[in-house]
PDB file of N, CA and C in Angstrom:
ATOM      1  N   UNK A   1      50.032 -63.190 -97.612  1.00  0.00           N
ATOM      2  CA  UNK A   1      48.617 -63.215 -97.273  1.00  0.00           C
ATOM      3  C   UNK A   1      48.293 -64.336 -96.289  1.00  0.00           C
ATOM      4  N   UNK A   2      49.169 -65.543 -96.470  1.00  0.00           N
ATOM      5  CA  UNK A   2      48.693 -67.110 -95.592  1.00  0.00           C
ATOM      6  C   UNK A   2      49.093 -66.037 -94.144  1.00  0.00           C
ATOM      7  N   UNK A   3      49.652 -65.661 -94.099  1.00  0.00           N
ATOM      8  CA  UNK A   3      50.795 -65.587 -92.696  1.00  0.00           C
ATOM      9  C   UNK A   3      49.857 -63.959 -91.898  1.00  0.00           C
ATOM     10  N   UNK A   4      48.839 -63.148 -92.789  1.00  0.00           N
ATOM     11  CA  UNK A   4      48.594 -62.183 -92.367  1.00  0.00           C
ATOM     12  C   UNK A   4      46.853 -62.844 -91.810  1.00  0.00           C
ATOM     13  N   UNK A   5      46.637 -63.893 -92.352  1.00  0.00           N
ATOM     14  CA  UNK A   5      45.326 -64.415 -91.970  1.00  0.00           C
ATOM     15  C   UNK A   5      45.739 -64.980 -91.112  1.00  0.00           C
ATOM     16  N   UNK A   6      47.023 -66.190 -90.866  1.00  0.00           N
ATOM     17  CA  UNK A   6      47.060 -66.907 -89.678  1.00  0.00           C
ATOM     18  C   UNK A   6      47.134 -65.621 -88.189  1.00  0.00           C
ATOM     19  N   UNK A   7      48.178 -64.852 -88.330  1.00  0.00           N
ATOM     20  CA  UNK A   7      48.006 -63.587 -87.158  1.00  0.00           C
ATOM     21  C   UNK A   7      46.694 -63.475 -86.542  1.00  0.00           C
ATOM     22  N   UNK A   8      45.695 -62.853 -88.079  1.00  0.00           N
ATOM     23  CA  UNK A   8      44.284 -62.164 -87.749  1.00  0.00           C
ATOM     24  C   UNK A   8      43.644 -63.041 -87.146  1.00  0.00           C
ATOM     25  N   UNK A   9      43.585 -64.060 -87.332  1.00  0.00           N
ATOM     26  CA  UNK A   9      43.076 -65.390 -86.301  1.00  0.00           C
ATOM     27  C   UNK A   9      43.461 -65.662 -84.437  1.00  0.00           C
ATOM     28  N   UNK A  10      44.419 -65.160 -84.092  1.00  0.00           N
ATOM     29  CA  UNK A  10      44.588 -65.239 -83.350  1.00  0.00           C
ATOM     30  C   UNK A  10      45.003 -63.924 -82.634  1.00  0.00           C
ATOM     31  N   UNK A  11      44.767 -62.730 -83.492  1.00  0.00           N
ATOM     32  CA  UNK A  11      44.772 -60.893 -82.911  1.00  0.00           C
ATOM     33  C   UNK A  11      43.332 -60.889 -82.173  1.00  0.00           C
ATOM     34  N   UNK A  12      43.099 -60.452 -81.190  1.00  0.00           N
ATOM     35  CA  UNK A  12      41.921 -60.034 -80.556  1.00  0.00           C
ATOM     36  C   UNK A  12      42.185 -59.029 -80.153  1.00  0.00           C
ATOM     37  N   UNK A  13      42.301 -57.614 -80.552  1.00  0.00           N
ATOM     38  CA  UNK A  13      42.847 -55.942 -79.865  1.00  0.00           C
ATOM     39  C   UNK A  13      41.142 -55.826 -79.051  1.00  0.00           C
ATOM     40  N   UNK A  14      39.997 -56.079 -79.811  1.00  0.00           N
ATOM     41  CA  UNK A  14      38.991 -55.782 -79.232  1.00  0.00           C
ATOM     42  C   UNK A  14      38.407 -56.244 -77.453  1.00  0.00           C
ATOM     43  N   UNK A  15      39.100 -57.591 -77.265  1.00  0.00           N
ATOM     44  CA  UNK A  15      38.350 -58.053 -76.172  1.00  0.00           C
ATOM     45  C   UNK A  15      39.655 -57.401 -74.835  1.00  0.00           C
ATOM     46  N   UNK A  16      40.775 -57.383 -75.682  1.00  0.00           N
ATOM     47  CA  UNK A  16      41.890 -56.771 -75.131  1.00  0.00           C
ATOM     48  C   UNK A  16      41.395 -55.485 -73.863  1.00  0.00           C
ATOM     49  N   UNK A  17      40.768 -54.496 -75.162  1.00  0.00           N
ATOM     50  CA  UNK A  17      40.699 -53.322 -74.932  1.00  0.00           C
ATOM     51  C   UNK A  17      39.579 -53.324 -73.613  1.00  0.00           C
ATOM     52  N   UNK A  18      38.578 -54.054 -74.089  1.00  0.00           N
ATOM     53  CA  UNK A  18      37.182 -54.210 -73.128  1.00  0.00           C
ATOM     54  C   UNK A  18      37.432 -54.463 -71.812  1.00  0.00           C
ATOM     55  N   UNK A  19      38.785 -55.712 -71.678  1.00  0.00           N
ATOM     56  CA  UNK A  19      39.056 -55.954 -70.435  1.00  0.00           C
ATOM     57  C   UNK A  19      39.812 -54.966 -69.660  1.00  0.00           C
ATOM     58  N   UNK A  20      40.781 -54.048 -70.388  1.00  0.00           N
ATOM     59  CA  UNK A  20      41.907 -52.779 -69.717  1.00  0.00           C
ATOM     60  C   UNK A  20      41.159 -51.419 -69.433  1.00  0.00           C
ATOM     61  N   UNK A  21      40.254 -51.005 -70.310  1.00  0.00           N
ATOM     62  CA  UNK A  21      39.733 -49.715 -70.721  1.00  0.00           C
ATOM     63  C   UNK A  21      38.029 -49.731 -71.429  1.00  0.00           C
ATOM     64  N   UNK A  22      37.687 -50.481 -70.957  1.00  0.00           N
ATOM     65  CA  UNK A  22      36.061 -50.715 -72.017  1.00  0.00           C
ATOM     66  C   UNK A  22      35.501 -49.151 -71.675  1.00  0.00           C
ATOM     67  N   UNK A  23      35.269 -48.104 -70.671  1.00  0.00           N
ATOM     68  CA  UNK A  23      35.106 -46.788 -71.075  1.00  0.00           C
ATOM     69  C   UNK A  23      35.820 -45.458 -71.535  1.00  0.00           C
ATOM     70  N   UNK A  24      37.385 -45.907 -72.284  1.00  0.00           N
ATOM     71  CA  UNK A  24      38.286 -45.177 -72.742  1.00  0.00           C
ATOM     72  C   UNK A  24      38.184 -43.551 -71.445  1.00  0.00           C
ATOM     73  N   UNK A  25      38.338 -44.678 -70.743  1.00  0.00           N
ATOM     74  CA  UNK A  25      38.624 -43.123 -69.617  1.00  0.00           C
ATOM     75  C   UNK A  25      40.144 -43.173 -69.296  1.00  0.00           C
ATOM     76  N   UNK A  26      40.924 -44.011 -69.358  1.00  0.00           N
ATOM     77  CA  UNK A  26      42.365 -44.509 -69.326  1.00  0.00           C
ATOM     78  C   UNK A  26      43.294 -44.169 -70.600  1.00  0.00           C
ATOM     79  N   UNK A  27      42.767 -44.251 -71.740  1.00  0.00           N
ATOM     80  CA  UNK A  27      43.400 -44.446 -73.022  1.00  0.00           C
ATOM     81  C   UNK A  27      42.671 -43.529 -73.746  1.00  0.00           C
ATOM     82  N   UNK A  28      41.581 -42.926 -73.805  1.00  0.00           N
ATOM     83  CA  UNK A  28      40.502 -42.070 -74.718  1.00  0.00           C
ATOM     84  C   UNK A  28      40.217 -43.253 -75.808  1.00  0.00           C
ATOM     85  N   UNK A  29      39.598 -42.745 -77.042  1.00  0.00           N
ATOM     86  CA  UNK A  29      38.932 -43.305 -77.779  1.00  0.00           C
ATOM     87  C   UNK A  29      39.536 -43.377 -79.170  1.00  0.00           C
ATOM     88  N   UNK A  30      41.122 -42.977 -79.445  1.00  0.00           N
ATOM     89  CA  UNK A  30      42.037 -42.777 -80.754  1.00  0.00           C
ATOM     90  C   UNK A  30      41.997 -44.020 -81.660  1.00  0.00           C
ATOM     91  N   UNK A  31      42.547 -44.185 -82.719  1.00  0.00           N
ATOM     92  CA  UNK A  31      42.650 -45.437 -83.561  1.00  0.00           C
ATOM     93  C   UNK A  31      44.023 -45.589 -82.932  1.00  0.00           C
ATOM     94  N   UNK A  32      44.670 -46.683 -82.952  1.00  0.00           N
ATOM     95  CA  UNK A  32      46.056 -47.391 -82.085  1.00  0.00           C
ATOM     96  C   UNK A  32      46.588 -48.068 -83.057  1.00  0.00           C
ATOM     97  N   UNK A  33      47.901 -47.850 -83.425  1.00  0.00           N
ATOM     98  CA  UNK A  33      48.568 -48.392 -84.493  1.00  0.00           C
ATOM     99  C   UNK A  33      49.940 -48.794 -83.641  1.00  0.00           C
ATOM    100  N   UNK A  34      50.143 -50.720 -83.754  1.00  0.00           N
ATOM    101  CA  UNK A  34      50.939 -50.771 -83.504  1.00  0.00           C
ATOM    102  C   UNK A  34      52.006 -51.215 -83.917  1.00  0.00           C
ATOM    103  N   UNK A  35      53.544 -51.232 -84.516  1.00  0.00           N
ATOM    104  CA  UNK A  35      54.302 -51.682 -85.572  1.00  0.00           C
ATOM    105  C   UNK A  35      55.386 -52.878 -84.402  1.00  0.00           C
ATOM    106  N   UNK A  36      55.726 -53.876 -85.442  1.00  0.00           N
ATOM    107  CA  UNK A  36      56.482 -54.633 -84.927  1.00  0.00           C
ATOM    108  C   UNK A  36      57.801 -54.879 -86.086  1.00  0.00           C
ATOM    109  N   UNK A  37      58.894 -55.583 -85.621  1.00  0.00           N
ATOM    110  CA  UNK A  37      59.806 -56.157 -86.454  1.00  0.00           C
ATOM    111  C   UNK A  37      59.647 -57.696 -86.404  1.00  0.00           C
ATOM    112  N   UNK A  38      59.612 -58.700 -87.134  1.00  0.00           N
ATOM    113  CA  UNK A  38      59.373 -59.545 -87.151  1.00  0.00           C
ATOM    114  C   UNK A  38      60.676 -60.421 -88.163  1.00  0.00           C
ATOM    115  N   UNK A  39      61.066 -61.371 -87.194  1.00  0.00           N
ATOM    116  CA  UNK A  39      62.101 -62.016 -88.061  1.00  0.00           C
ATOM    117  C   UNK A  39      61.511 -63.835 -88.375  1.00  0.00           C
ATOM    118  N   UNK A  40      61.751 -64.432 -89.146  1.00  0.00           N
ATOM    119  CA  UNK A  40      61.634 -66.099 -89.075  1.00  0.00           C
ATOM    120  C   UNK A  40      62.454 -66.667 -89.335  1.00  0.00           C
ATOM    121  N   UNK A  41      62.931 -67.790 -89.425  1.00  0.00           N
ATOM    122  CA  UNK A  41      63.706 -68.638 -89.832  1.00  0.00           C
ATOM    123  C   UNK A  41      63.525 -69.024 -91.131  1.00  0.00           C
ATOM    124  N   UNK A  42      64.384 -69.906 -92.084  1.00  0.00           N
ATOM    125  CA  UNK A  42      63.740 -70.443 -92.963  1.00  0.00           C
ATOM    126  C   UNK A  42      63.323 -71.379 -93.396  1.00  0.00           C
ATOM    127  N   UNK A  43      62.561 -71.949 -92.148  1.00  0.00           N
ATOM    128  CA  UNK A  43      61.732 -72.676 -91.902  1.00  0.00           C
ATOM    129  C   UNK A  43      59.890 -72.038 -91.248  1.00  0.00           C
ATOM    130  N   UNK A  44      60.077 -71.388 -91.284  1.00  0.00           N
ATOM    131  CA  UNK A  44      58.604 -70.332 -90.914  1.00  0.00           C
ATOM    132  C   UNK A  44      58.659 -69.991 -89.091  1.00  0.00           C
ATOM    133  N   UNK A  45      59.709 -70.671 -88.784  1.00  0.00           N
ATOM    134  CA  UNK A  45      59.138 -70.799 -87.238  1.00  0.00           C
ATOM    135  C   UNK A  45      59.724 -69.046 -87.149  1.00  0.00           C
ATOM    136  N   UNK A  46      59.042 -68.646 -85.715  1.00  0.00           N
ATOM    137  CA  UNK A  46      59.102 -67.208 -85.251  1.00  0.00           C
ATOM    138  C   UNK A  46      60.661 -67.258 -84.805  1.00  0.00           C
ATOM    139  N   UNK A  47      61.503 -66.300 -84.981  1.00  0.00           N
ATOM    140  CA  UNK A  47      62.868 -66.268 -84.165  1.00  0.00           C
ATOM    141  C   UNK A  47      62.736 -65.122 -83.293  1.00  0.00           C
ATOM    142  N   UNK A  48      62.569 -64.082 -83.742  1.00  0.00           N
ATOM    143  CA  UNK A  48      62.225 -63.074 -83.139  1.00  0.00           C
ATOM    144  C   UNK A  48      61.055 -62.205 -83.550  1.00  0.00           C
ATOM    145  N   UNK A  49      60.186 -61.199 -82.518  1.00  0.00           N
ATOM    146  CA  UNK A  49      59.854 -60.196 -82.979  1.00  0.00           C
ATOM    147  C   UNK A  49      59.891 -58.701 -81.994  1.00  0.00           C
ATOM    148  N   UNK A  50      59.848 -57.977 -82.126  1.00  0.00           N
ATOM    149  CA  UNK A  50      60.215 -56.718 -81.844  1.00  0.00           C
ATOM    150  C   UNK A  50      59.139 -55.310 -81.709  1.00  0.00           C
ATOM    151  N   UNK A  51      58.496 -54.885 -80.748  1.00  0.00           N
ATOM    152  CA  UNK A  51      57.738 -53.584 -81.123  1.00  0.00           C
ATOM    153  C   UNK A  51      58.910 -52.178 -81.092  1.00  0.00           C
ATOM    154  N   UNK A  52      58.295 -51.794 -82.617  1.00  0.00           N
ATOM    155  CA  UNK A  52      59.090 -50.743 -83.472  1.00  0.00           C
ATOM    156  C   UNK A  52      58.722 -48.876 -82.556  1.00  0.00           C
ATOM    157  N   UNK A  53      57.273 -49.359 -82.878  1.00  0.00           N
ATOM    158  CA  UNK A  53      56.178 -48.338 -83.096  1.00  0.00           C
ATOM    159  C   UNK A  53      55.236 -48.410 -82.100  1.00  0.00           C
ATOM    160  N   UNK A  54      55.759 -48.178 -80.483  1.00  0.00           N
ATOM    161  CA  UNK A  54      54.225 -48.714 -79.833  1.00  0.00           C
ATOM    162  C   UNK A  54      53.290 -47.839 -80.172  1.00  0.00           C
ATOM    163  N   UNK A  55      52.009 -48.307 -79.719  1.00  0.00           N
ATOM    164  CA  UNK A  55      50.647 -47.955 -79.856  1.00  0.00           C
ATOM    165  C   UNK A  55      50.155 -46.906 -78.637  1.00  0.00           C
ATOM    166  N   UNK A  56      50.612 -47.144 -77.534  1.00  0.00           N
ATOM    167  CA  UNK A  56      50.708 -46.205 -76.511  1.00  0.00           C
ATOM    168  C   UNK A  56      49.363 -46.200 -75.469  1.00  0.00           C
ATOM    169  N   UNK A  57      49.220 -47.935 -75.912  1.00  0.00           N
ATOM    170  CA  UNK A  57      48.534 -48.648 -74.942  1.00  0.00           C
ATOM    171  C   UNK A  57      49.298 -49.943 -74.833  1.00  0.00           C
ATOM    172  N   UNK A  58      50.317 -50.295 -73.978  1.00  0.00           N
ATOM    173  CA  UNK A  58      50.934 -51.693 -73.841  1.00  0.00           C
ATOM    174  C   UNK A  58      50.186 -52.551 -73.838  1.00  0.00           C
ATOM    175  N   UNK A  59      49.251 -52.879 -73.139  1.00  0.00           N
ATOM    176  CA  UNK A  59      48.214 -54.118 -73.851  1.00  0.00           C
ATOM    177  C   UNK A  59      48.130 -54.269 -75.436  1.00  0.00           C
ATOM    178  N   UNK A  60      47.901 -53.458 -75.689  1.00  0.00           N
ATOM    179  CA  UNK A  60      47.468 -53.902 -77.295  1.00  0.00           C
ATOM    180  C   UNK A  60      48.842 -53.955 -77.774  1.00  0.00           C
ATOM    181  N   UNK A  61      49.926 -53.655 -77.501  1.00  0.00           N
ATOM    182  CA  UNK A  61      51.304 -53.924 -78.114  1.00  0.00           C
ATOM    183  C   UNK A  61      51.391 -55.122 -77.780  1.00  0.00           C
ATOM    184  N   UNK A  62      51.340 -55.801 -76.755  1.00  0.00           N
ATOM    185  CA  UNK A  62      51.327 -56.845 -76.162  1.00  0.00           C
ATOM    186  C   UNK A  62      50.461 -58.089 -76.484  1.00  0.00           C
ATOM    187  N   UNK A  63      49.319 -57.480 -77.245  1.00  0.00           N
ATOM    188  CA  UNK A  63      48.381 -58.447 -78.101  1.00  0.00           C
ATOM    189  C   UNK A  63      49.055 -58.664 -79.566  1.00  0.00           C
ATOM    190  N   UNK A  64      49.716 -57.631 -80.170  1.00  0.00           N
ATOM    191  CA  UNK A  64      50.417 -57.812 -81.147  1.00  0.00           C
ATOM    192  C   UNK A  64      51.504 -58.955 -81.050  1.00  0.00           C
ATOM    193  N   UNK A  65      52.080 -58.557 -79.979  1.00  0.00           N
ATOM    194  CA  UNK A  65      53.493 -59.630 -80.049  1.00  0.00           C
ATOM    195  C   UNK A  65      52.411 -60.889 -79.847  1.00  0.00           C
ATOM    196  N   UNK A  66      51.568 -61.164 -78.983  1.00  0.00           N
ATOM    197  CA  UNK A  66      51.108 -62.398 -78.579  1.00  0.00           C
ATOM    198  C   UNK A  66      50.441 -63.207 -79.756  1.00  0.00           C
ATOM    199  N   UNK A  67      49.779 -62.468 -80.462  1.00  0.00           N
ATOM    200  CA  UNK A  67      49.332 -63.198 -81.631  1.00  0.00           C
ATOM    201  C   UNK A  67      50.237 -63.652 -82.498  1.00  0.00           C
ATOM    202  N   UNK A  68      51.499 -63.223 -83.024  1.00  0.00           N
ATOM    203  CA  UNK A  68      52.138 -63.708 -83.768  1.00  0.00           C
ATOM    204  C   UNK A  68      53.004 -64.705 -83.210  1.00  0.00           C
ATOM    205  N   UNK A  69      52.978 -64.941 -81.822  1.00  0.00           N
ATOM    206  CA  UNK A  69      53.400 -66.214 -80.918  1.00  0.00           C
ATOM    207  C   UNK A  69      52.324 -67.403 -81.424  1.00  0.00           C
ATOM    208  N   UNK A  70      51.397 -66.879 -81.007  1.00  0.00           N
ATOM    209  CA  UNK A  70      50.358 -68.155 -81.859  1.00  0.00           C
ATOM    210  C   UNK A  70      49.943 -68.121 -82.876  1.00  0.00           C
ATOM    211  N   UNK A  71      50.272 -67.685 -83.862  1.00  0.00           N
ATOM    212  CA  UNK A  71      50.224 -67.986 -84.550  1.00  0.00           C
ATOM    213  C   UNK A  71      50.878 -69.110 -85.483  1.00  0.00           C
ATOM    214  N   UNK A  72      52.588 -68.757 -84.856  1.00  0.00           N
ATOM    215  CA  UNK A  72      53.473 -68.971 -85.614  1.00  0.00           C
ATOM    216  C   UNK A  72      53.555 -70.829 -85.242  1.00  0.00           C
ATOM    217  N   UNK A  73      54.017 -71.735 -86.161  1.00  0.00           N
ATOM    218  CA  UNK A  73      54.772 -71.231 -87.075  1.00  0.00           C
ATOM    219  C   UNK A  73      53.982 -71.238 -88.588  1.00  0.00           C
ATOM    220  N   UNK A  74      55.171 -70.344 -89.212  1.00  0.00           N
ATOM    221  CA  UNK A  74      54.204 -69.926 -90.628  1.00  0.00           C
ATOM    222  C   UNK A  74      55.020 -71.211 -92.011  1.00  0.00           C
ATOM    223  N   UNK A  75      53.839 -72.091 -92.249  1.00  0.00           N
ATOM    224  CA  UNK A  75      54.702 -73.148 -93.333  1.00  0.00           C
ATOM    225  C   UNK A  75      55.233 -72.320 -94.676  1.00  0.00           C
ATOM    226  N   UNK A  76      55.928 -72.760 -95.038  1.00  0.00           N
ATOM    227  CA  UNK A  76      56.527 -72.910 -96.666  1.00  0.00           C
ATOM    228  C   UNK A  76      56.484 -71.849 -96.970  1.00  0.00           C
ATOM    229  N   UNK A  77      57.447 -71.092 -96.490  1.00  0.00           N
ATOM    230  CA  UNK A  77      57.995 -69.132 -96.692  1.00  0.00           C
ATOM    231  C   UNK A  77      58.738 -69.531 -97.642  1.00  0.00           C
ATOM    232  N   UNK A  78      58.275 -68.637 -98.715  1.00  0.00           N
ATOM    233  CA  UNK A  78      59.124 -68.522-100.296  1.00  0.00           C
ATOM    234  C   UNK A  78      60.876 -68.495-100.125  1.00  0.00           C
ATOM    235  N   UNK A  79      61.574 -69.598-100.435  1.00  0.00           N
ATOM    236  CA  UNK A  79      62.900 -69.376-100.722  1.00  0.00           C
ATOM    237  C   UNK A  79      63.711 -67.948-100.745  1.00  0.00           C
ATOM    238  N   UNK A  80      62.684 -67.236-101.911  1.00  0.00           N
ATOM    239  CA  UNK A  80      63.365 -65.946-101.955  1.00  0.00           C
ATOM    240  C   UNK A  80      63.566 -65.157-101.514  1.00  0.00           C
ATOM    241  N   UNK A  81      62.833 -65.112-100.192  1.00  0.00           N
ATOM    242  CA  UNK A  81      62.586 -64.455 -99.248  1.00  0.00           C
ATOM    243  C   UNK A  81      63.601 -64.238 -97.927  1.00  0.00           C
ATOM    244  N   UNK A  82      64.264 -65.445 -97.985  1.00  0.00           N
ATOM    245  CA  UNK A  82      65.594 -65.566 -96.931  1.00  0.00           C
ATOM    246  C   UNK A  82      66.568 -64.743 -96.963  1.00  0.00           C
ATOM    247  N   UNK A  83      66.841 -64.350 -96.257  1.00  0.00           N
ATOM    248  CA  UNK A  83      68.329 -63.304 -96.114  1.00  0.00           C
ATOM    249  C   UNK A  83      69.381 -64.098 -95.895  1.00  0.00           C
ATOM    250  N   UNK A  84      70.427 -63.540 -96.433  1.00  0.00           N
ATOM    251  CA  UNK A  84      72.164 -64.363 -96.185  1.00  0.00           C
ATOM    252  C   UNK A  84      72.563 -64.726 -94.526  1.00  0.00           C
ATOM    253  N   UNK A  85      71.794 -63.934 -93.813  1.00  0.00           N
ATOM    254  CA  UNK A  85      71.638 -64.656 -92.416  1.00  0.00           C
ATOM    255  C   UNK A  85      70.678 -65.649 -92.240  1.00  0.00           C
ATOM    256  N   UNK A  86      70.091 -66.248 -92.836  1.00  0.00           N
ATOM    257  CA  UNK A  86      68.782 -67.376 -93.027  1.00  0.00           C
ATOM    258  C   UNK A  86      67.728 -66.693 -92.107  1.00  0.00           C
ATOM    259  N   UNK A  87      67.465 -65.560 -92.455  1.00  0.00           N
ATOM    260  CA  UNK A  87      66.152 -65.076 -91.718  1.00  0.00           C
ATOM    261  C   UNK A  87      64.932 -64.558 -92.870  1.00  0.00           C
ATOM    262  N   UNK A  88      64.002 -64.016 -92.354  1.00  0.00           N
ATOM    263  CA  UNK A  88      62.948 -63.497 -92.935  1.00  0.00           C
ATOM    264  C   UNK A  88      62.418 -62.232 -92.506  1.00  0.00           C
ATOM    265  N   UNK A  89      62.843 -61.411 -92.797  1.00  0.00           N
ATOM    266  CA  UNK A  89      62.574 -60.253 -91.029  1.00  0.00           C
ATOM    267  C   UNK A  89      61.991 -59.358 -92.293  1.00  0.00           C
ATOM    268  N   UNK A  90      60.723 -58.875 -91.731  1.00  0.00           N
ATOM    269  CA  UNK A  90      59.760 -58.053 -92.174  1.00  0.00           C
ATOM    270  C   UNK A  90      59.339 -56.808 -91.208  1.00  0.00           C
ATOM    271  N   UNK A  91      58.802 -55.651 -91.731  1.00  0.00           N
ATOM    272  CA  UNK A  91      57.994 -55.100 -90.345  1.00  0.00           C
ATOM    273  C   UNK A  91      56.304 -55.152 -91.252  1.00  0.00           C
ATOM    274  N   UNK A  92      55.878 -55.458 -89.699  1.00  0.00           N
ATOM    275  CA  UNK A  92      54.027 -55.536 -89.736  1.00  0.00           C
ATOM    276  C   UNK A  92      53.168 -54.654 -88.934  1.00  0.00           C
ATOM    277  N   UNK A  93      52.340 -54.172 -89.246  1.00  0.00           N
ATOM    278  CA  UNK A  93      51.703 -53.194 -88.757  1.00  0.00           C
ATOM    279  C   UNK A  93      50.309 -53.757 -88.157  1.00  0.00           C
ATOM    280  N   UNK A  94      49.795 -53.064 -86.915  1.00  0.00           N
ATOM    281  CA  UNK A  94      48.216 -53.481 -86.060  1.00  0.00           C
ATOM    282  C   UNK A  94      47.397 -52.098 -86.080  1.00  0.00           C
ATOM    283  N   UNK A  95      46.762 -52.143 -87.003  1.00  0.00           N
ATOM    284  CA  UNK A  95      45.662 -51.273 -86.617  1.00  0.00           C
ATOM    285  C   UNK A  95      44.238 -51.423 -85.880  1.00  0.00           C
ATOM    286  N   UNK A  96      44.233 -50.510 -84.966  1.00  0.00           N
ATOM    287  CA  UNK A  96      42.883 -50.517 -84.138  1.00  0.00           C
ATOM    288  C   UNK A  96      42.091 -49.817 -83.846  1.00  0.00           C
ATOM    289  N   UNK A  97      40.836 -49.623 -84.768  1.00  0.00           N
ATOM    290  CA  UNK A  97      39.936 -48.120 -84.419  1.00  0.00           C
ATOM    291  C   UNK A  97      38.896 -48.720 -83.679  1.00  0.00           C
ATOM    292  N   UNK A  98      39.353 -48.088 -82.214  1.00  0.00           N
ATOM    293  CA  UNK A  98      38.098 -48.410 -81.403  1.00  0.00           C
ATOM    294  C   UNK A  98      36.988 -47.882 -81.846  1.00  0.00           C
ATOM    295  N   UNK A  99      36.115 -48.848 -81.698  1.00  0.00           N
ATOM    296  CA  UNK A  99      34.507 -48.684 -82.279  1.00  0.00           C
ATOM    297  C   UNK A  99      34.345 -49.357 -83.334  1.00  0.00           C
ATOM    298  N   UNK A 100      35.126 -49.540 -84.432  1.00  0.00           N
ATOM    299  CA  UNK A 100      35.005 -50.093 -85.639  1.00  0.00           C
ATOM    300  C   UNK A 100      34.769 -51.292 -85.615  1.00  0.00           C
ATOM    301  N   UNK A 101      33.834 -51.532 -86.176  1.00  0.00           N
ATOM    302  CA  UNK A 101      33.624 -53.175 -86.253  1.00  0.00           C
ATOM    303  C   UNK A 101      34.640 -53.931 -86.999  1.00  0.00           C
ATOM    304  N   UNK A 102      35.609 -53.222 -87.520  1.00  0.00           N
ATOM    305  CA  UNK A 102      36.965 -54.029 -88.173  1.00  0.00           C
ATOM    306  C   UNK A 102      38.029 -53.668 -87.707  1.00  0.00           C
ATOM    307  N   UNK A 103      38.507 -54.404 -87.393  1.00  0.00           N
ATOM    308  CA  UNK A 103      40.240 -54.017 -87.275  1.00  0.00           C
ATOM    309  C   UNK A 103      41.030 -54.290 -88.691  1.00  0.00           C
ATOM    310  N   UNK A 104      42.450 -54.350 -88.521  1.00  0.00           N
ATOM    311  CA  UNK A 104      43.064 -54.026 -89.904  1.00  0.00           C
ATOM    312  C   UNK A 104      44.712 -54.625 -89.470  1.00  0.00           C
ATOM    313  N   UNK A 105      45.171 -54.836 -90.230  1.00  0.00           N
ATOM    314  CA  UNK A 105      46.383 -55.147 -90.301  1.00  0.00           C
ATOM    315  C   UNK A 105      47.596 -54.573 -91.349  1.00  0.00           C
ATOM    316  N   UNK A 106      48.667 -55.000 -91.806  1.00  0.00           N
ATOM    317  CA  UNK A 106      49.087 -54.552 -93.038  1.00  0.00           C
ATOM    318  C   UNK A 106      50.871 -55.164 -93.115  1.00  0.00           C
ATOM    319  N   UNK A 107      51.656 -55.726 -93.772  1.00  0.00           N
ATOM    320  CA  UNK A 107      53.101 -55.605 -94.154  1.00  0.00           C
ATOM    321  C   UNK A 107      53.466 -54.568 -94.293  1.00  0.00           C
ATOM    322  N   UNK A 108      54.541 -53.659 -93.942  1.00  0.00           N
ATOM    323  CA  UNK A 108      55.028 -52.882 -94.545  1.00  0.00           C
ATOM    324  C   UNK A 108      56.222 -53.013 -95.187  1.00  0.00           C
ATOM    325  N   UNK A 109      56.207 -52.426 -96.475  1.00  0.00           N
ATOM    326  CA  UNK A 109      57.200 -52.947 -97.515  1.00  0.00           C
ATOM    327  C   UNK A 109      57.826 -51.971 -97.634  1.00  0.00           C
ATOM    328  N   UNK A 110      59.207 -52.349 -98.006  1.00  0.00           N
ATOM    329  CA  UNK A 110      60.507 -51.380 -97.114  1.00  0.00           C
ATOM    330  C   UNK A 110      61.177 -50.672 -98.781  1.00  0.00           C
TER     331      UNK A 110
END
């Protein structure tokens, strides 16, 4: 949850969109879901991340990866959580329904 609020803090898909497409004459008007792979160290810092699942607007894939750049790094990732390669690799999901006054996020658990 710390690590899905630090992201949402620094995700902006909305001002994204306004600046590429603000009359969805380029992209239409769909909800945009975009998936990433995400690895850390075990120390929280970012090592890698990866789009899985683009959204099929590169900007907003591109807001995905960027936010979890600033976000990162993420403190005091649970021990248990490390892999025998000392990583943390999760996949995370960006949801974006243009118009909605909310956007959305999510872990996906494997």
């Amino acid at each position: 949850n710390r690590l899905k609020r630090q992201v949402a803090q620094n995700w902006d898909p909305a001002t994204v969109w306004r600046r590429t497409d603000p009359d969805g004459n380029k992209n239409g008007f769909k909800t945009r879901v975009t998936e990433v792979r995400v690895s850390l160290n075990a120390k929280g810092d970012l090592s890698k991340i990866v789009v899985t699942n683009p959204s099929g607007v590169a900007e907003l894939d591109e807001e995905a990866v960027r936010s979890f750049h600033a976000a990162a790094p993420f403190p005091n990732p649970p021990d248990g959580l490390v892999n025998k390669d000392g990583q943390i690799t999760f996949a995370f999901s960006f949801f974006f329904e243009i118009g909605s006054p909310r956007t959305s996020w999510r872990v996906i658990r494997q």
